[in-house]
PDB file of N, CA and C in Angstrom:
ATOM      1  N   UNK A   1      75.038 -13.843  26.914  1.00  0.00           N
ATOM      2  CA  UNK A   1      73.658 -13.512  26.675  1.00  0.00           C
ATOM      3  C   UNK A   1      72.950 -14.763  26.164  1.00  0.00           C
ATOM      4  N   UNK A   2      71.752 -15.368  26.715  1.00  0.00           N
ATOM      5  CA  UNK A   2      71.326 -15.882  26.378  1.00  0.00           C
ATOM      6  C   UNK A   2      69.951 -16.034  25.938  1.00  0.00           C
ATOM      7  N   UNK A   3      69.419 -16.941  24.978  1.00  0.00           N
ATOM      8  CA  UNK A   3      68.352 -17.266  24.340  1.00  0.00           C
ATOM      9  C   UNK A   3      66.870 -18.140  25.034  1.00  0.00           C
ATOM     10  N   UNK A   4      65.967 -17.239  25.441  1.00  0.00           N
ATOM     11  CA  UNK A   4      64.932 -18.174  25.295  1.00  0.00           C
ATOM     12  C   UNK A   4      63.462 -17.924  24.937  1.00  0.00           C
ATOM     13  N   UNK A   5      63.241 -19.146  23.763  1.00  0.00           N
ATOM     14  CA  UNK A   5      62.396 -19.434  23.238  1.00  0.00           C
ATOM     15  C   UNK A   5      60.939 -19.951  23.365  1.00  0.00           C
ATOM     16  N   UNK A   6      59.499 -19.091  23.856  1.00  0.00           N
ATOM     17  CA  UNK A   6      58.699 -20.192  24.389  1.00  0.00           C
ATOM     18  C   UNK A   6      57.439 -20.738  23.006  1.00  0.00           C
ATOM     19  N   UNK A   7      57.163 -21.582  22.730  1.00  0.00           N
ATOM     20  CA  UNK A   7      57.240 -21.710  21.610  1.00  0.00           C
ATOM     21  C   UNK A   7      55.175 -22.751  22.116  1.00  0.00           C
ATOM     22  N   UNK A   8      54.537 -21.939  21.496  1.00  0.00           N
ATOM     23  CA  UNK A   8      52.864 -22.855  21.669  1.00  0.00           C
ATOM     24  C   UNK A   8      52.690 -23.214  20.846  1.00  0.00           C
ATOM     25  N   UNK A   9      52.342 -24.554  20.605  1.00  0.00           N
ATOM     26  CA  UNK A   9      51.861 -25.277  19.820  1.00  0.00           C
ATOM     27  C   UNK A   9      50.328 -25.501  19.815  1.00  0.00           C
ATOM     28  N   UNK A  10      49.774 -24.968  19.164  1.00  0.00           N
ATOM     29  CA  UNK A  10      48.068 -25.600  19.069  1.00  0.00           C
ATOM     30  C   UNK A  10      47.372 -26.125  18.133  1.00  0.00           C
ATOM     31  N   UNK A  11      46.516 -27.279  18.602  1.00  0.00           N
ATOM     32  CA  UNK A  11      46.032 -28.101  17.419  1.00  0.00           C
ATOM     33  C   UNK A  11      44.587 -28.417  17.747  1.00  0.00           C
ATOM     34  N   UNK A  12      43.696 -28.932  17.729  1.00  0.00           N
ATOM     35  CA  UNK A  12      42.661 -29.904  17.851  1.00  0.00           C
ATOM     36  C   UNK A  12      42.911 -31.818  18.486  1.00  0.00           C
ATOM     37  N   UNK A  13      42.012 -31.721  18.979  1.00  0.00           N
ATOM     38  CA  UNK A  13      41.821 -32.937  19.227  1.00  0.00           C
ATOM     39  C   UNK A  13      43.404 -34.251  19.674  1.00  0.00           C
ATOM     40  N   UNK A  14      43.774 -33.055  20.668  1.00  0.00           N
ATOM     41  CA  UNK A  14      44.905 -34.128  21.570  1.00  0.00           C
ATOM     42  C   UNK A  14      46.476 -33.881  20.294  1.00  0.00           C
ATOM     43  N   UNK A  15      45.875 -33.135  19.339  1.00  0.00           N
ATOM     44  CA  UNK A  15      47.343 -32.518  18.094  1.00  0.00           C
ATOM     45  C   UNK A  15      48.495 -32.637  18.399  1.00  0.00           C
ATOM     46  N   UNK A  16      48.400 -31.432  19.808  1.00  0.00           N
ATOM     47  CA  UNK A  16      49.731 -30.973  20.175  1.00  0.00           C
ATOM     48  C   UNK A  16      50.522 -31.796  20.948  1.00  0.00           C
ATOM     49  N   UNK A  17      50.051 -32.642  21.664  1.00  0.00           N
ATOM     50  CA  UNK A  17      50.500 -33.568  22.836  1.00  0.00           C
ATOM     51  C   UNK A  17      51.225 -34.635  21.971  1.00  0.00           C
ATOM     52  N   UNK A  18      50.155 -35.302  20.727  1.00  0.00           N
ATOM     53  CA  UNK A  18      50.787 -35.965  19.869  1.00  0.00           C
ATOM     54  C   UNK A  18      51.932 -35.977  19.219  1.00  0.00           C
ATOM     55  N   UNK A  19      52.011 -34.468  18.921  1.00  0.00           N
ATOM     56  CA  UNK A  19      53.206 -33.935  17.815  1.00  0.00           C
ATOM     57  C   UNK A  19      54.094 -34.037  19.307  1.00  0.00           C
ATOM     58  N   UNK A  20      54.282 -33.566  20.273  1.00  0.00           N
ATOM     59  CA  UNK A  20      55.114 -33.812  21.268  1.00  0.00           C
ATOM     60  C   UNK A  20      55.696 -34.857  21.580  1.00  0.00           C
ATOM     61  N   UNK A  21      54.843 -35.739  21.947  1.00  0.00           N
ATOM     62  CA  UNK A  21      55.204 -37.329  21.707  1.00  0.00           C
ATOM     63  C   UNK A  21      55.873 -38.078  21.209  1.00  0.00           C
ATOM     64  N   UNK A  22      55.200 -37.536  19.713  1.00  0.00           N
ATOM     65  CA  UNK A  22      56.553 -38.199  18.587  1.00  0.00           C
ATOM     66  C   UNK A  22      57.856 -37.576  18.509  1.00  0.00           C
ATOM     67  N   UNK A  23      57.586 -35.974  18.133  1.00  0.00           N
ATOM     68  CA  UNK A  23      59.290 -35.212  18.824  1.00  0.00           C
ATOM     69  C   UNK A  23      60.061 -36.639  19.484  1.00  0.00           C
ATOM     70  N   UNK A  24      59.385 -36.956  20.975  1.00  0.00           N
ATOM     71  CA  UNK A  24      60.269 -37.209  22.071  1.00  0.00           C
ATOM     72  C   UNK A  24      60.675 -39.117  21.522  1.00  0.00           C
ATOM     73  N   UNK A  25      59.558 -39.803  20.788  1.00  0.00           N
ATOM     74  CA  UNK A  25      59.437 -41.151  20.365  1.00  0.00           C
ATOM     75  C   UNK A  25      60.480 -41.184  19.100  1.00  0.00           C
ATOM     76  N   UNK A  26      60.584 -40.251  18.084  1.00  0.00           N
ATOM     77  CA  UNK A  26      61.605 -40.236  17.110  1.00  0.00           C
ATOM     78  C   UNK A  26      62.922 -39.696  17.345  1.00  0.00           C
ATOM     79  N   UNK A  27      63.493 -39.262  18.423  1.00  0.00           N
ATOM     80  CA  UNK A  27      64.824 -38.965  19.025  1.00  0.00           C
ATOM     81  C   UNK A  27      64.876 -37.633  18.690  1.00  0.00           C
ATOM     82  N   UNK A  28      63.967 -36.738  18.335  1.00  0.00           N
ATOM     83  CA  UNK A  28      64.429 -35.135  17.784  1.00  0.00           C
ATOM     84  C   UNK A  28      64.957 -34.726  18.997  1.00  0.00           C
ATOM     85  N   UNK A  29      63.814 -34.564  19.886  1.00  0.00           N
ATOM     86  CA  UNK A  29      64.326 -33.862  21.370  1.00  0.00           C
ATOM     87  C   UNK A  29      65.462 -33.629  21.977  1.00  0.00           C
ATOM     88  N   UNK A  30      66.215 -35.156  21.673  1.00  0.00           N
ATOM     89  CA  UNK A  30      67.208 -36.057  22.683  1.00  0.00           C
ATOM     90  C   UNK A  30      68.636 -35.436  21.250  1.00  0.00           C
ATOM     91  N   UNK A  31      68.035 -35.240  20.232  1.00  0.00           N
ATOM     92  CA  UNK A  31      69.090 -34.614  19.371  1.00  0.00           C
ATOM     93  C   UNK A  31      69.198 -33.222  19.762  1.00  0.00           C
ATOM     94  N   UNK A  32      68.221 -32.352  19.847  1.00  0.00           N
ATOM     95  CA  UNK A  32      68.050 -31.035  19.603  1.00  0.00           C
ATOM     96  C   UNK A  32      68.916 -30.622  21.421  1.00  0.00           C
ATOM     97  N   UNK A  33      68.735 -31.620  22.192  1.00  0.00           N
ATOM     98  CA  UNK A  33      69.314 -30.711  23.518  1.00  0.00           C
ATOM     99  C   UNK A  33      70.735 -31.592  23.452  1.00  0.00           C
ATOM    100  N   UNK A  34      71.543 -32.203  22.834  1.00  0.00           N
ATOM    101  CA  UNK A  34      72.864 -32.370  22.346  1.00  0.00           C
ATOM    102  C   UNK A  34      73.309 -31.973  21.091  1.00  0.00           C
ATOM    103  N   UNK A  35      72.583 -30.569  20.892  1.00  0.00           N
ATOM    104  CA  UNK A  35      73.359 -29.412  19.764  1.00  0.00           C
ATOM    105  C   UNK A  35      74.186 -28.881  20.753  1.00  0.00           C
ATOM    106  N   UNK A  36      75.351 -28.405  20.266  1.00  0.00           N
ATOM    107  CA  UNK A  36      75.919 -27.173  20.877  1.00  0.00           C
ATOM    108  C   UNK A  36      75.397 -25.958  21.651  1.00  0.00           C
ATOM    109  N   UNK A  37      75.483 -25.408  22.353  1.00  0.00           N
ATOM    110  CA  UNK A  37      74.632 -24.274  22.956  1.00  0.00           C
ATOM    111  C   UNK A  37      73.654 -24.417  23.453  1.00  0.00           C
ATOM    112  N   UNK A  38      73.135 -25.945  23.209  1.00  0.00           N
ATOM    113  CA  UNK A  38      71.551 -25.691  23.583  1.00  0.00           C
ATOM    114  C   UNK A  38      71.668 -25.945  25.507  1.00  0.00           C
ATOM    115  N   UNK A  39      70.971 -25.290  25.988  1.00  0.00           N
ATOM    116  CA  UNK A  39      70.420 -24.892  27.239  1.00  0.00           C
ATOM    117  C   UNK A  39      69.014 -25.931  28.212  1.00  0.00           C
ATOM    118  N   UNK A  40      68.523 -25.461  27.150  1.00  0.00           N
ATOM    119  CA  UNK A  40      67.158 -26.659  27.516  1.00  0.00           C
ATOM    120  C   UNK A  40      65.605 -26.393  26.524  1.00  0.00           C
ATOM    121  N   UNK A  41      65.278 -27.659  26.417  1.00  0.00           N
ATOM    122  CA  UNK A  41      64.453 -27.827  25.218  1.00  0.00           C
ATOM    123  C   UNK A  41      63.244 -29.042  26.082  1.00  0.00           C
ATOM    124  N   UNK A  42      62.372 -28.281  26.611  1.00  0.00           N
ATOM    125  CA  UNK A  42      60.946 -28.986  27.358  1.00  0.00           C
ATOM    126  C   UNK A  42      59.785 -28.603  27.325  1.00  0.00           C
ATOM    127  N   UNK A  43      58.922 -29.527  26.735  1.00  0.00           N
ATOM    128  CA  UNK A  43      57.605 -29.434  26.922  1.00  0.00           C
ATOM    129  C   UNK A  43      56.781 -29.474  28.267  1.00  0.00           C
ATOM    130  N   UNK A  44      55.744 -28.313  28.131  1.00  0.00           N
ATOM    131  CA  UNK A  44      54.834 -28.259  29.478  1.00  0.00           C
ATOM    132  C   UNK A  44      53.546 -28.490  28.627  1.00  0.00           C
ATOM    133  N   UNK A  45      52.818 -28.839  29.657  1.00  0.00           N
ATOM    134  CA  UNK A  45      50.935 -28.910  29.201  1.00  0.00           C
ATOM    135  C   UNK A  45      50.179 -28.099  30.016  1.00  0.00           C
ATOM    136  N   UNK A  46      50.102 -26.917  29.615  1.00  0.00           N
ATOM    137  CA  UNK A  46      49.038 -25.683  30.292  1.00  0.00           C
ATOM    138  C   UNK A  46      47.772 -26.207  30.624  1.00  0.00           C
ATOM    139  N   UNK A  47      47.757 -26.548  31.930  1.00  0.00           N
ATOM    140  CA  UNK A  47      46.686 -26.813  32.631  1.00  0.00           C
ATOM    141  C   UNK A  47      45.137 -26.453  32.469  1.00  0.00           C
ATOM    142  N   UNK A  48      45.199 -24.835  31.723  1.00  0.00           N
ATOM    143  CA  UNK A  48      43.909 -24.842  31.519  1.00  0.00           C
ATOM    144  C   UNK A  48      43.690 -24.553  29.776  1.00  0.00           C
ATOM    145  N   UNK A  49      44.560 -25.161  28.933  1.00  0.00           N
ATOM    146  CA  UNK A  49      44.697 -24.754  27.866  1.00  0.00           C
ATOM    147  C   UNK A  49      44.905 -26.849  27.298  1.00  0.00           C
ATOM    148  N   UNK A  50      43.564 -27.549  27.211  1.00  0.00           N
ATOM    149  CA  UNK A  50      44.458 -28.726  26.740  1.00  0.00           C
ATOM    150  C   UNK A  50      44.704 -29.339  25.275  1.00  0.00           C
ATOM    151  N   UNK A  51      44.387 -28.282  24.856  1.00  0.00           N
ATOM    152  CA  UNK A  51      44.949 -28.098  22.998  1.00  0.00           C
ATOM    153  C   UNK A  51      46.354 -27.592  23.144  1.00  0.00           C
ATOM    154  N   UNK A  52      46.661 -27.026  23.816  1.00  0.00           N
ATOM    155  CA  UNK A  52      47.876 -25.980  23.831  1.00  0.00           C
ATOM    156  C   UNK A  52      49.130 -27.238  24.311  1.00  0.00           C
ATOM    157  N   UNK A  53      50.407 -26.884  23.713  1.00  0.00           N
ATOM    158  CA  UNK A  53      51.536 -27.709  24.277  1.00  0.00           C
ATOM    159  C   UNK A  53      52.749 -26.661  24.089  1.00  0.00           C
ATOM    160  N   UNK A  54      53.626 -26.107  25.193  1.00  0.00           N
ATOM    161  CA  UNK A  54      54.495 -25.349  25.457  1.00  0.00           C
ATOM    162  C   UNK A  54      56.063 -25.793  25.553  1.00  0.00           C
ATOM    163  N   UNK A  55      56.446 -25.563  24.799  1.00  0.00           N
ATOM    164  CA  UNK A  55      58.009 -25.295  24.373  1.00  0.00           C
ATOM    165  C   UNK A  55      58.572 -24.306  25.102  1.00  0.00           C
ATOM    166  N   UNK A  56      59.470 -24.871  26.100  1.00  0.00           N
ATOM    167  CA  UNK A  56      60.693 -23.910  26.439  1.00  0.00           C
ATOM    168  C   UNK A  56      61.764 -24.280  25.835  1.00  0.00           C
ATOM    169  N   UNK A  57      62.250 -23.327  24.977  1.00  0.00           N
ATOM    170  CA  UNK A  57      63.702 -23.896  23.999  1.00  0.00           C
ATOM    171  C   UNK A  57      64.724 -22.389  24.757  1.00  0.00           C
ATOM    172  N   UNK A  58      65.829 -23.273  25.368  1.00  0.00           N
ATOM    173  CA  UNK A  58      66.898 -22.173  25.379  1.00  0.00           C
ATOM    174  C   UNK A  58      68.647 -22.509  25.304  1.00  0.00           C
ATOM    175  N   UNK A  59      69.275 -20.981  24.340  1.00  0.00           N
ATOM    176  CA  UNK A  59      70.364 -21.217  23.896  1.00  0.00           C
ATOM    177  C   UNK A  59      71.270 -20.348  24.754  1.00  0.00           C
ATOM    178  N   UNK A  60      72.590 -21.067  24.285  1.00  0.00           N
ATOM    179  CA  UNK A  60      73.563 -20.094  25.289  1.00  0.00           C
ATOM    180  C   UNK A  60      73.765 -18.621  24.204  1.00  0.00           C
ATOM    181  N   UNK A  61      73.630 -18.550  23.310  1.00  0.00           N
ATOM    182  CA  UNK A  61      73.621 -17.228  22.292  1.00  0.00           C
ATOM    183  C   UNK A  61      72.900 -17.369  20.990  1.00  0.00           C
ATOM    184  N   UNK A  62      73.253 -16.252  20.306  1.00  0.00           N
ATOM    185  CA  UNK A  62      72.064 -16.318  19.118  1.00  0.00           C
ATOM    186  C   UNK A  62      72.967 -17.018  17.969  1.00  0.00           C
ATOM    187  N   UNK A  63      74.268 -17.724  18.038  1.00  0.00           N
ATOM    188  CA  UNK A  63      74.783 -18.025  16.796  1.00  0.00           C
ATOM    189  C   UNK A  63      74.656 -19.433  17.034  1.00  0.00           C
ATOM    190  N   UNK A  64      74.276 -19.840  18.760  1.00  0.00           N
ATOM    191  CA  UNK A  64      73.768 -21.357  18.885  1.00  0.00           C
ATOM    192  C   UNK A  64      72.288 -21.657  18.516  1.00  0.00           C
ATOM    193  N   UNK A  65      71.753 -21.059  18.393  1.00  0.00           N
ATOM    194  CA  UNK A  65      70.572 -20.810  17.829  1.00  0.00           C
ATOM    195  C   UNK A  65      69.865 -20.537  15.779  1.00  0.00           C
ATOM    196  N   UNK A  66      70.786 -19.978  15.831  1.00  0.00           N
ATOM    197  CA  UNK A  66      71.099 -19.833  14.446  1.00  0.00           C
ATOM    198  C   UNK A  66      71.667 -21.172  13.687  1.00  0.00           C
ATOM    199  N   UNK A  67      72.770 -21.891  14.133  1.00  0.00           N
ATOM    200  CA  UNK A  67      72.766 -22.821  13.842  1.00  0.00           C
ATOM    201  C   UNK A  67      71.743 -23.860  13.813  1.00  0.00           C
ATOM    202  N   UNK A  68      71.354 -24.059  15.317  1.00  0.00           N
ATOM    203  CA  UNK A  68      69.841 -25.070  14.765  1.00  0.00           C
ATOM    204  C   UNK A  68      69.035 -24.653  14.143  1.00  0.00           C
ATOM    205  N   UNK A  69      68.678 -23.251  13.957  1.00  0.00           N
ATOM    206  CA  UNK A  69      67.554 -23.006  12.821  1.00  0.00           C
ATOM    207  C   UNK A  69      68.040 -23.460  11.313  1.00  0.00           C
ATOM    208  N   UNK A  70      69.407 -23.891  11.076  1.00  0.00           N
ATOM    209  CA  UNK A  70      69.703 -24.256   9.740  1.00  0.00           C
ATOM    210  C   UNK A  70      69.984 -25.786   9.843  1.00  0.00           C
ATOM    211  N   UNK A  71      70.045 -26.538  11.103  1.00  0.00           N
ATOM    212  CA  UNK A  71      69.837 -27.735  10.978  1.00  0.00           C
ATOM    213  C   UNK A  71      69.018 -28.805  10.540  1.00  0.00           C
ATOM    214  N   UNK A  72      69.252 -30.106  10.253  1.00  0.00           N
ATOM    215  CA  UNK A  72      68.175 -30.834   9.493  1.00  0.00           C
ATOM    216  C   UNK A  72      66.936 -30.815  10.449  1.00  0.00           C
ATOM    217  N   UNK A  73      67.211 -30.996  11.395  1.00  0.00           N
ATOM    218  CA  UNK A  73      66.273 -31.348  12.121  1.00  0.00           C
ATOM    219  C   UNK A  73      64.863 -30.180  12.109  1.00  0.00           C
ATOM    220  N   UNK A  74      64.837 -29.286  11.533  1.00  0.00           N
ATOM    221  CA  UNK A  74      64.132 -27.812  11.597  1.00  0.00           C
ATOM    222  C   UNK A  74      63.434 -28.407  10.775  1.00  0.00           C
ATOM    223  N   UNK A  75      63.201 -29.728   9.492  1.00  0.00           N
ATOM    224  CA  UNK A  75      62.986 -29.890   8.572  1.00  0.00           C
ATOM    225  C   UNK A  75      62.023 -30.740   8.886  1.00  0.00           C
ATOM    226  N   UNK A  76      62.511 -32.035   9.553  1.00  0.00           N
ATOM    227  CA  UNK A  76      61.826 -32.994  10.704  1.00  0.00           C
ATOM    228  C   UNK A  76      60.181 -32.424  11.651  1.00  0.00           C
ATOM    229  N   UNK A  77      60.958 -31.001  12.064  1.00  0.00           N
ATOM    230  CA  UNK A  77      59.887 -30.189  13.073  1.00  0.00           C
ATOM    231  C   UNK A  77      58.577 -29.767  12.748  1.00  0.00           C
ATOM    232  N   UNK A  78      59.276 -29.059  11.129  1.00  0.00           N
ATOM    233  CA  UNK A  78      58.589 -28.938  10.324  1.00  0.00           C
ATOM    234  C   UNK A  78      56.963 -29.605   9.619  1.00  0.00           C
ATOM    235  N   UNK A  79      57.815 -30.758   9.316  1.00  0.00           N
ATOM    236  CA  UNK A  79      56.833 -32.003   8.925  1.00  0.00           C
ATOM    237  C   UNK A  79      55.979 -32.420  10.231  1.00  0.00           C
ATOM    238  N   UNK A  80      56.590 -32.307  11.058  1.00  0.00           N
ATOM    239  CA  UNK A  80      55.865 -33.064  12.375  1.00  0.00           C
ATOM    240  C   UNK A  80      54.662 -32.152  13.408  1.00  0.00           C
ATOM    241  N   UNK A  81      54.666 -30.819  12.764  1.00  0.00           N
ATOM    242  CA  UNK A  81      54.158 -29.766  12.780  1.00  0.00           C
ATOM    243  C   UNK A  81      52.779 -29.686  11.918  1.00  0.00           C
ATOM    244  N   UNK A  82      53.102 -30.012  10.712  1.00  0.00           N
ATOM    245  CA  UNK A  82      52.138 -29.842   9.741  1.00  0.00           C
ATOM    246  C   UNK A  82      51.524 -31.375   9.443  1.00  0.00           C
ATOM    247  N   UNK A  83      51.919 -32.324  10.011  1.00  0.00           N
ATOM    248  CA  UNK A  83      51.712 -33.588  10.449  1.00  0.00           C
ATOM    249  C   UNK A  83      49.937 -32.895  11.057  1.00  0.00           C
ATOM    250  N   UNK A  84      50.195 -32.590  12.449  1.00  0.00           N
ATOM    251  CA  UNK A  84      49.589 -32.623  13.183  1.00  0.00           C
ATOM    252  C   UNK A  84      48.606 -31.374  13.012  1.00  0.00           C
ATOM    253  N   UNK A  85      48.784 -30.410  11.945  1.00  0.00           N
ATOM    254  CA  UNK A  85      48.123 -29.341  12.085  1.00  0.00           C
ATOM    255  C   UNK A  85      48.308 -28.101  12.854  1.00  0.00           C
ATOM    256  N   UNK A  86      49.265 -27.895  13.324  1.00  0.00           N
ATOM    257  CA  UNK A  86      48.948 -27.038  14.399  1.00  0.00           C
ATOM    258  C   UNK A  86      49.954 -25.963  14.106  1.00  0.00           C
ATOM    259  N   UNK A  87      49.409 -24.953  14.851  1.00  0.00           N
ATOM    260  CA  UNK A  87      49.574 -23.320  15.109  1.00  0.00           C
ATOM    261  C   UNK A  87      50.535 -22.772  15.794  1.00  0.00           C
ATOM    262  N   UNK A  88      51.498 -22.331  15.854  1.00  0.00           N
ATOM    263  CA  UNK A  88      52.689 -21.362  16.751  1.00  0.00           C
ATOM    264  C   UNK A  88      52.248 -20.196  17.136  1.00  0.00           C
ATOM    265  N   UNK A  89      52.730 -19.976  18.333  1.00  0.00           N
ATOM    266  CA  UNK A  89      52.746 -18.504  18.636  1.00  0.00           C
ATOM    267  C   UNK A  89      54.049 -18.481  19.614  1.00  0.00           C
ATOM    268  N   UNK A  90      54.916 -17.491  19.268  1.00  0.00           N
ATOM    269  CA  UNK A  90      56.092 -17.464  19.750  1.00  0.00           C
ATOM    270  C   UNK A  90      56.717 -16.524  20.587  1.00  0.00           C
ATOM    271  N   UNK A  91      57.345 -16.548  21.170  1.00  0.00           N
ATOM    272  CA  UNK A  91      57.618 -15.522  22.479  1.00  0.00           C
ATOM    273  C   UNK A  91      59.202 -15.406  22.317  1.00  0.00           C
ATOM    274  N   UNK A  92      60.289 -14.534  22.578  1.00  0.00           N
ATOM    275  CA  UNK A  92      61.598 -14.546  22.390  1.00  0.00           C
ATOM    276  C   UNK A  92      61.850 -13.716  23.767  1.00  0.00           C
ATOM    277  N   UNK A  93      62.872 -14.220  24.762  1.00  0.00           N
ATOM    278  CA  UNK A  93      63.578 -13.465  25.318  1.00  0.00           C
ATOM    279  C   UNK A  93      64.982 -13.185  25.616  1.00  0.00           C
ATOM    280  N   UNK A  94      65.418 -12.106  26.167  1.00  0.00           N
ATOM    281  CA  UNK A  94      67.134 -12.001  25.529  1.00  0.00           C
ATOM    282  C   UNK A  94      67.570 -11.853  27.436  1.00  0.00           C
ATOM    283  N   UNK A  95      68.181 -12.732  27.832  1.00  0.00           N
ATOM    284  CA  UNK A  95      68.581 -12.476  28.964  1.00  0.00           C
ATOM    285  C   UNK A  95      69.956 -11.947  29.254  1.00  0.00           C
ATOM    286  N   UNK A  96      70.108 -11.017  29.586  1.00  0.00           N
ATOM    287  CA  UNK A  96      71.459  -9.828  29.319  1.00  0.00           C
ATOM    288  C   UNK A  96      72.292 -10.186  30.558  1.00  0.00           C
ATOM    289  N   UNK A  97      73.810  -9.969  30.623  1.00  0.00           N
ATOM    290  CA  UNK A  97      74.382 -10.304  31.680  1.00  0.00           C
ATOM    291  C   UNK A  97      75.456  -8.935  32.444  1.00  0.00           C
TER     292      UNK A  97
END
């Protein structure tokens, strides 16, 4: 069973793209998809949304997932989040086998 996460980021004035950026410029990204379990971890830019920046995060189960939510890096995300200002809205789906 697996995990996926779609995860919006919204900010003002080019926010979200930024906070993306750096994610990918400070190595989080390139850490976060060589955790264990992880599946895939990519940003999209909604075409008609250009405040908006979209997170597809997905795990092979919820205890690979669980683990990165207690990793340092959640801490990093965190800051780089409130860095930039911006807003979540989160989506969860459970793909059953």
């Amino acid at each position: 069973m697996s995990f996926t996460i779609n995860i919006y980021y919204t900010g003002e004035n080019g926010a979200a793209k930024k906070f993306a950026e750096e994610m990918v410029e400070k190595g989080v990204v390139e850490r976060v998809r060589a955790e264990k379990g992880n599946l895939k971890y990519e940003y999209f830019f909604p075409m008609d949304d250009k405040e908006t920046v979209l997170l597809i995060d997905r795990w092979e189960n919820e205890e690979a997932l669980n683990e990165h939510h207690k990793s340092p890096m959640m801490k990093e995300i965190a800051e780089l989040r409130d860095k930039y200002h911006l807003h979540m809205r989160v989506e969860q789906f459970v793909e059953k086998k």
